[in-house]
Protein backbone atom coordinates (compact mmCIF):
# COMPACT_ATOMS: atom_id res chain seq x y z
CA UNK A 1 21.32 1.33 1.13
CA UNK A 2 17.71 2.44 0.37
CA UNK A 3 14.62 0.40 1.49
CA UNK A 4 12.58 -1.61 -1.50
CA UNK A 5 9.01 -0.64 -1.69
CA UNK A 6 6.04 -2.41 -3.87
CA UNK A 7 4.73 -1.13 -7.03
CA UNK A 8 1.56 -3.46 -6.91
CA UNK A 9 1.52 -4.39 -10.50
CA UNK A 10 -1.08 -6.67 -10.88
CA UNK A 11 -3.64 -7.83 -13.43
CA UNK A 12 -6.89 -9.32 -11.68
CA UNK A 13 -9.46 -11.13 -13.93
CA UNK A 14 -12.80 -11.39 -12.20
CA UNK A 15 -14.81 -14.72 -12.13
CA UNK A 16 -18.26 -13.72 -13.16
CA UNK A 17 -20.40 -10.24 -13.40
CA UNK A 18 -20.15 -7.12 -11.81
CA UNK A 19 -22.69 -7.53 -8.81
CA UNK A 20 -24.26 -4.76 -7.48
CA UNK A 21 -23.20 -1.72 -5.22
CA UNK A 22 -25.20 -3.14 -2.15
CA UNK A 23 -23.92 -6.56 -2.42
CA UNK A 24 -20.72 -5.43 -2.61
CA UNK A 25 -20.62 -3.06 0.04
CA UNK A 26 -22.91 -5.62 2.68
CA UNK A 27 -20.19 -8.65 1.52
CA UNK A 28 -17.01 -6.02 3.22
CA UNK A 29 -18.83 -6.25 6.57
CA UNK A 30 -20.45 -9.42 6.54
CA UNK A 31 -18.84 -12.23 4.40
CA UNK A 32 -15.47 -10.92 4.47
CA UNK A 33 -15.95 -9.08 8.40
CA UNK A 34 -13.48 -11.21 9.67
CA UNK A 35 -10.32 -11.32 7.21
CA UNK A 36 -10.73 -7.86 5.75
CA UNK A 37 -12.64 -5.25 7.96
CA UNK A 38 -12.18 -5.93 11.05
CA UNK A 39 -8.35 -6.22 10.42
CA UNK A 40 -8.71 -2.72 8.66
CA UNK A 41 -10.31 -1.66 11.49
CA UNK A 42 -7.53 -3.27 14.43
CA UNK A 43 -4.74 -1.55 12.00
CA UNK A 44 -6.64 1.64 12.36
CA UNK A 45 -6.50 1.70 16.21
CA UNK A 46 -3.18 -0.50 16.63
CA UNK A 47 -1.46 2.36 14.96
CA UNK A 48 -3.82 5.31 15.84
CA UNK A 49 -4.09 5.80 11.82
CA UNK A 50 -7.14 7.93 12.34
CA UNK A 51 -7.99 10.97 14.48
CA UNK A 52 -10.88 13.20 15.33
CA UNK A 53 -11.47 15.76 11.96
CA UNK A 54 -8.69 14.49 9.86
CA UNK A 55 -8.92 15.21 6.48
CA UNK A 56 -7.20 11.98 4.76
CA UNK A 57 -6.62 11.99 1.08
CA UNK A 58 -7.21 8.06 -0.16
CA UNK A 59 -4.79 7.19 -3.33
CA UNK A 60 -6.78 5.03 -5.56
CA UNK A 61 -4.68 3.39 -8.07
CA UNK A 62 -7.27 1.64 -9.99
CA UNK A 63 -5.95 -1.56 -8.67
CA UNK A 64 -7.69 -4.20 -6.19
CA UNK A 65 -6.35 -2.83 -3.23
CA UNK A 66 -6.57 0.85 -3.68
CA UNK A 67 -10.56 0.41 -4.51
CA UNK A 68 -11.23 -2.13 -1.62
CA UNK A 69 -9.46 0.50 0.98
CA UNK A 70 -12.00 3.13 -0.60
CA UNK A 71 -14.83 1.49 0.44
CA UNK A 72 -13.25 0.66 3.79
CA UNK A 73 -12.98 4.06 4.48
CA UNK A 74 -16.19 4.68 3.61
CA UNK A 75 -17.95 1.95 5.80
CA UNK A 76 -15.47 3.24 8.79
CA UNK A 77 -16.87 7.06 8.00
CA UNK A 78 -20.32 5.71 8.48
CA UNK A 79 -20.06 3.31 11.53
CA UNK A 80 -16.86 4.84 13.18
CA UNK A 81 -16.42 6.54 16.41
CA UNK A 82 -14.02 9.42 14.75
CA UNK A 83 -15.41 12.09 12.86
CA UNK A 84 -13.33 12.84 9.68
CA UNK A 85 -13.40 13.58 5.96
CA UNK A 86 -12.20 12.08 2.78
CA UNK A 87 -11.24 12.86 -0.65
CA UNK A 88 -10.41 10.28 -3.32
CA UNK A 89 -7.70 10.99 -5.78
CA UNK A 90 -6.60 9.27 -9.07
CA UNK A 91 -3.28 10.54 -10.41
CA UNK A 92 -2.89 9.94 -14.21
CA UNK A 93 0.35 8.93 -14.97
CA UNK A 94 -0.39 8.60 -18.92
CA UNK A 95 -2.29 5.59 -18.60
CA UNK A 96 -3.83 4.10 -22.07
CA UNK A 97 -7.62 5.09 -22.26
CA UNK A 98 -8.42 1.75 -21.92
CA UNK A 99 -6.81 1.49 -18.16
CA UNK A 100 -8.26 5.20 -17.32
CA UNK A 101 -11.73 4.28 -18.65
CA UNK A 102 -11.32 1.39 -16.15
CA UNK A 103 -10.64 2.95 -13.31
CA UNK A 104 -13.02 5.66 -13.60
CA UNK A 105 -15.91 2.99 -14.43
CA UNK A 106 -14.91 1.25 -11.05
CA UNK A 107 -14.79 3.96 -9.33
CA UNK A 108 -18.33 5.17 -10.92
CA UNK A 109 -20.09 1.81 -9.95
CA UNK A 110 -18.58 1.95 -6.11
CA UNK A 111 -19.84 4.97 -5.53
CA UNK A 112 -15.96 6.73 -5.24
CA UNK A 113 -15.99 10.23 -5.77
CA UNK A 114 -12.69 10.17 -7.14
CA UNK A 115 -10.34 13.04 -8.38
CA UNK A 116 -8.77 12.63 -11.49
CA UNK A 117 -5.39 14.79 -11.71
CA UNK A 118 -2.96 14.33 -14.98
CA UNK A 119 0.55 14.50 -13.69
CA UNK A 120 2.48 12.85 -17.25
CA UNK A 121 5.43 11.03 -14.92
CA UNK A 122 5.14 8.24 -17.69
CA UNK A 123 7.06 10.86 -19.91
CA UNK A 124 9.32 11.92 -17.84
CA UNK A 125 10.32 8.51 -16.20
CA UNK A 126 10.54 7.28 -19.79
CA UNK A 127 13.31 10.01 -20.13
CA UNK A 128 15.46 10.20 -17.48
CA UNK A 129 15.50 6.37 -16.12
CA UNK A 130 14.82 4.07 -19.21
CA UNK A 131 16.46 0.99 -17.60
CA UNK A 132 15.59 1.11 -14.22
CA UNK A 133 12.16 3.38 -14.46
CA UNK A 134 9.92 1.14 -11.28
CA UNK A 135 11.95 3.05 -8.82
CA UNK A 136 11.44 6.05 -9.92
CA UNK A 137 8.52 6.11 -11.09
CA UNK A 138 7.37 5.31 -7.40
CA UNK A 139 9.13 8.16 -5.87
CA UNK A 140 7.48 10.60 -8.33
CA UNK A 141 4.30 8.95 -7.99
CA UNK A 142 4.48 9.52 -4.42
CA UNK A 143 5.38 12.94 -4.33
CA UNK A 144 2.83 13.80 -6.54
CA UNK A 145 0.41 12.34 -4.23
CA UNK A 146 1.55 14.36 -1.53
CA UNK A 147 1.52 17.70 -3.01
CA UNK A 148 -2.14 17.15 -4.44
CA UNK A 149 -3.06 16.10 -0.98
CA UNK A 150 -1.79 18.81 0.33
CA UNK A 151 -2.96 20.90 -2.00
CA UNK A 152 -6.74 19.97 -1.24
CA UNK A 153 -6.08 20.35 2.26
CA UNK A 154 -5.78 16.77 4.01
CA UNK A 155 -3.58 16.24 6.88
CA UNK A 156 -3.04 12.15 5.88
CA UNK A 157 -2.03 10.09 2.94
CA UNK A 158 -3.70 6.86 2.63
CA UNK A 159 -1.87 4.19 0.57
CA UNK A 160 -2.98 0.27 -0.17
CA UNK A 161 -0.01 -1.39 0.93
CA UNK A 162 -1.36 -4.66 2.70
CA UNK A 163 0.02 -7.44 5.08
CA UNK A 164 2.07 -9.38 2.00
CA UNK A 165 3.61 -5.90 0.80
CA UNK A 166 5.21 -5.63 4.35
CA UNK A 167 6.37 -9.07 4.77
CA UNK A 168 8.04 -8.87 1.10
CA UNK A 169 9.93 -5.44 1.98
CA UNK A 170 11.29 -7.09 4.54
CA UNK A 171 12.69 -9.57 3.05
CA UNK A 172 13.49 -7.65 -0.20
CA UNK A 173 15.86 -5.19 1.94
CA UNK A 174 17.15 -8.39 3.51
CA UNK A 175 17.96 -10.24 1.03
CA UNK A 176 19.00 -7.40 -1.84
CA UNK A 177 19.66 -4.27 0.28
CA UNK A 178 21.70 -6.00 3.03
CA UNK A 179 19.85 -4.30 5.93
CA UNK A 180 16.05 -4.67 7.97
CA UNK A 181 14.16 -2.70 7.30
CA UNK A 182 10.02 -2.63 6.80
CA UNK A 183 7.08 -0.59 5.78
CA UNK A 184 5.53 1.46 8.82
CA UNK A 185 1.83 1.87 9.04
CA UNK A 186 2.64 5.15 9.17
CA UNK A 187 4.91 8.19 8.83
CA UNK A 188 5.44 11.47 8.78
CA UNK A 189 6.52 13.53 4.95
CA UNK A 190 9.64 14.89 5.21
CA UNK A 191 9.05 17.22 2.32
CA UNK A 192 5.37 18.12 2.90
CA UNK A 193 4.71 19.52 5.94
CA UNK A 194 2.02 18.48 8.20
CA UNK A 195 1.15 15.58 6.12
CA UNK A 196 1.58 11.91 7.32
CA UNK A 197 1.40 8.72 5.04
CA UNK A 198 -0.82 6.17 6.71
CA UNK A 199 -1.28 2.52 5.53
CA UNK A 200 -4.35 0.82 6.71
CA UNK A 201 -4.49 -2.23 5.38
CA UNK A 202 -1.19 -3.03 7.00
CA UNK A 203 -3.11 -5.89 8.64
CA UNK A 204 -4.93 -7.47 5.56
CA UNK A 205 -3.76 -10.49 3.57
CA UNK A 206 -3.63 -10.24 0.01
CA UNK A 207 -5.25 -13.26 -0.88
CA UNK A 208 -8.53 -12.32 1.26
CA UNK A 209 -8.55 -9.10 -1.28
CA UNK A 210 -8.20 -11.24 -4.09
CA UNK A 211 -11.30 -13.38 -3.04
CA UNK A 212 -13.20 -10.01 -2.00
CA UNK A 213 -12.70 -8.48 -5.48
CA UNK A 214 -12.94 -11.83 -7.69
CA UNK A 215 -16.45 -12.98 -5.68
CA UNK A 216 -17.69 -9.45 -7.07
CA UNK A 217 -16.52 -9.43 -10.04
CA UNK A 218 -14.50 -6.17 -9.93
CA UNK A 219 -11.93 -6.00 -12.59
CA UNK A 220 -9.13 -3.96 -11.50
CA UNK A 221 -6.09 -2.97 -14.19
CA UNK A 222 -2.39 -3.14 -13.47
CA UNK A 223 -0.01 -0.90 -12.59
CA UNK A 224 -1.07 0.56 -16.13
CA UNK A 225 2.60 1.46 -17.14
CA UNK A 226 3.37 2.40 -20.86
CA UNK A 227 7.56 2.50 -19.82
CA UNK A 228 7.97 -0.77 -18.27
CA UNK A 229 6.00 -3.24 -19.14
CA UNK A 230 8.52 -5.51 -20.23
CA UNK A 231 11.22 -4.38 -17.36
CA UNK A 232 9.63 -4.40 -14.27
CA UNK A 233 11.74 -6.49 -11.25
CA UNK A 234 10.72 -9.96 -11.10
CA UNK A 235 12.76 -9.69 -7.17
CA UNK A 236 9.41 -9.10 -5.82
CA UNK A 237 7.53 -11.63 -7.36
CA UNK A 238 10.39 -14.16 -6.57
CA UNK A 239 9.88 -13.39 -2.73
CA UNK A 240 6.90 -13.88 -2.80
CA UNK A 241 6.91 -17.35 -4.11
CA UNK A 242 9.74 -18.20 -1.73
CA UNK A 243 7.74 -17.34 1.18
CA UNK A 244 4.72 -19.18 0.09
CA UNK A 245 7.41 -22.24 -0.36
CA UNK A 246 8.77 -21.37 3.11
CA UNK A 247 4.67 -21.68 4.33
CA UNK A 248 4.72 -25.57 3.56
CA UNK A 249 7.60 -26.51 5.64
CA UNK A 250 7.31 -23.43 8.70
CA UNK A 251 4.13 -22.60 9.96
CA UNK A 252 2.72 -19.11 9.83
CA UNK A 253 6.21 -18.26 8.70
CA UNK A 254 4.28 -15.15 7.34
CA UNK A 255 2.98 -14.05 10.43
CA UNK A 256 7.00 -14.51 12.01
CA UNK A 257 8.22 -12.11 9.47
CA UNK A 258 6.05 -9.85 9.84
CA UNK A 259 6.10 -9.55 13.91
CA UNK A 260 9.96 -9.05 13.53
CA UNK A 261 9.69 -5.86 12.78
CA UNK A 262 7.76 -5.45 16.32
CA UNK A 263 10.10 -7.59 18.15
CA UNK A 264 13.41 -5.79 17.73
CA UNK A 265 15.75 -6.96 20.59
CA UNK A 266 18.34 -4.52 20.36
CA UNK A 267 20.21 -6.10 22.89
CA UNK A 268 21.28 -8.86 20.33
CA UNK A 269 21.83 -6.29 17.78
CA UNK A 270 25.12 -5.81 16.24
CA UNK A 271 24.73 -2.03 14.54
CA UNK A 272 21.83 -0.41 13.90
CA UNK A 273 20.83 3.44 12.23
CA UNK A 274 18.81 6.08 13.88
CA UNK A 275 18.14 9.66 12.69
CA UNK A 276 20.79 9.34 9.96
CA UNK A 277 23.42 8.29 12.80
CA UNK A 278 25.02 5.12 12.81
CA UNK A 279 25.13 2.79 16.06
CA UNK A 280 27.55 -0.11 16.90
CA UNK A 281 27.07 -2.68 20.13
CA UNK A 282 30.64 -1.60 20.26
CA UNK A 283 29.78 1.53 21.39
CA UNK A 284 28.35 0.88 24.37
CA UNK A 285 30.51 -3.09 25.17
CA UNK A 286 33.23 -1.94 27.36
CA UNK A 287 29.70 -0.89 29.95
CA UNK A 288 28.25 -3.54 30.04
């Protein structure tokens, strides 16, 4: 069965004005240093996300956690020990011109240089997967991220997936897709060459981004999708409340799910998958 990802759909309202570039930037390493950037930063070296010259490609979404990572990468580029490059790019789906003008205004006020590239997957999700269109509009999204990144040279796909995107995949594929499976922090394209997908904010919370983006007053859009506005899986969104239900009565039950995925004890397995090969404790019983 194939893995569940997140689609991020999200409408944030900001409490307040705009403040300034310098506020906002001096706020990511000073208000917020300890929930957001210096877990950005431990997820960057945990998982060796970054090396010397790399040329990543940051996806920016227009959403909250696609802008915050910009500026990450940004304040890591200035104060980091790694010397590397960046290039911001924007895919346009067929967003309305309200959600474009949006994200390009963000983008304009925190100082992202972003690319803008039309790609028109709205149309031809719309077409060929009218009930179920989230999934595949992900997969298209995706690969059109690759190929531009590729196309402009980078070596590394950055995506926003955070902490509470990993912890819900995992108990998405659980609970709907009958196996255990989770998002990496990274991993290597299997259809474009020489290009990994890295996800640095693997580390931080979504409700410290929330916070970050509301005490500025960024306004981020949604997901901006003309196909499925009405349709989209509620799945996730149930998860998610379960585990904040599951938070009152089991301590950092977050935290548990998420160091799971690190704690594998494969000798209390009972099959498991590798390479496209399937594995059974059977197989190896009678030697023990």
């Amino acid at each position: 069965m194939s893995s569940i990802s997140g689609s991020g759909c999200e409408t944030l309202i900001p409490l307040g004005e705009r403040k300034p570039l310098k506020d906002i930037e001096r706020s990511l390493i000073k208000t917020y240093r300890k929930t957001i950037w210096t877990q950005f930063v431990k997820a960057v070296k945990d998982y060796q996300l970054i090396n010397e010259g790399d040329k990543i490609a940051v996806a920016i979404s227009g959403g909250k956690d696609s802008l915050i990572m910009a500026k990450l990468f940004q304040e890591l580029q200035r104060h980091g020990k790694f010397h590397f490059s960046l290039e911001y790019i924007a895919m346009d789906p067929g967003y309305h011109a309200t959600n474009k003008a949006l994200l390009l205004d963000n983008c304009a006020h925190l100082n992202i240089p972003v690319i803008m590239y039309e790609s028109g997957i709205f149309g031809v999700v719309d077409e060929i997967a009218k009930e179920y269109p989230c999934y595949m509009c992900a997969r298209m999204r995706r690969g059109s991220l690759y190929a531009k990144a590729q196309e402009l040279g980078c070596n590394k796909l950055a995506l926003g997936h955070h902490f509470n995107d990993v912890i819900e995949t995992t108990m998405l594929n659980m609970m709907y897709a009958g196996s255990f499976k989770t998002m990496k922090p990274k991993l290597k394209s299997k259809n474009f060459e020489g290009i990994e997908l890295i996800r640095p904010l693997y580390y931080v919370k979504e409700e410290d981004i929330k916070r970050y983006t509301v005490a500025n007053g960024i306004s981020c859009m949604n997901c901006g999708c003309v196909v499925a506005a009405q349709k989209t899986s509620s799945k996730r969104r149930e998860v998610k409340e379960m585990i904040e239900e599951m938070k009152k009565k089991f301590n950092d039950v977050d935290k548990c799910i998420f160091q799971s995925a690190h704690n594998v004890n494969m000798d209390s397995i009972v099959g498991w998958e590798q390479g496209g090969e399937k594995f059974s404790f059977l197989d190896s019983f009678e030697d023990l």
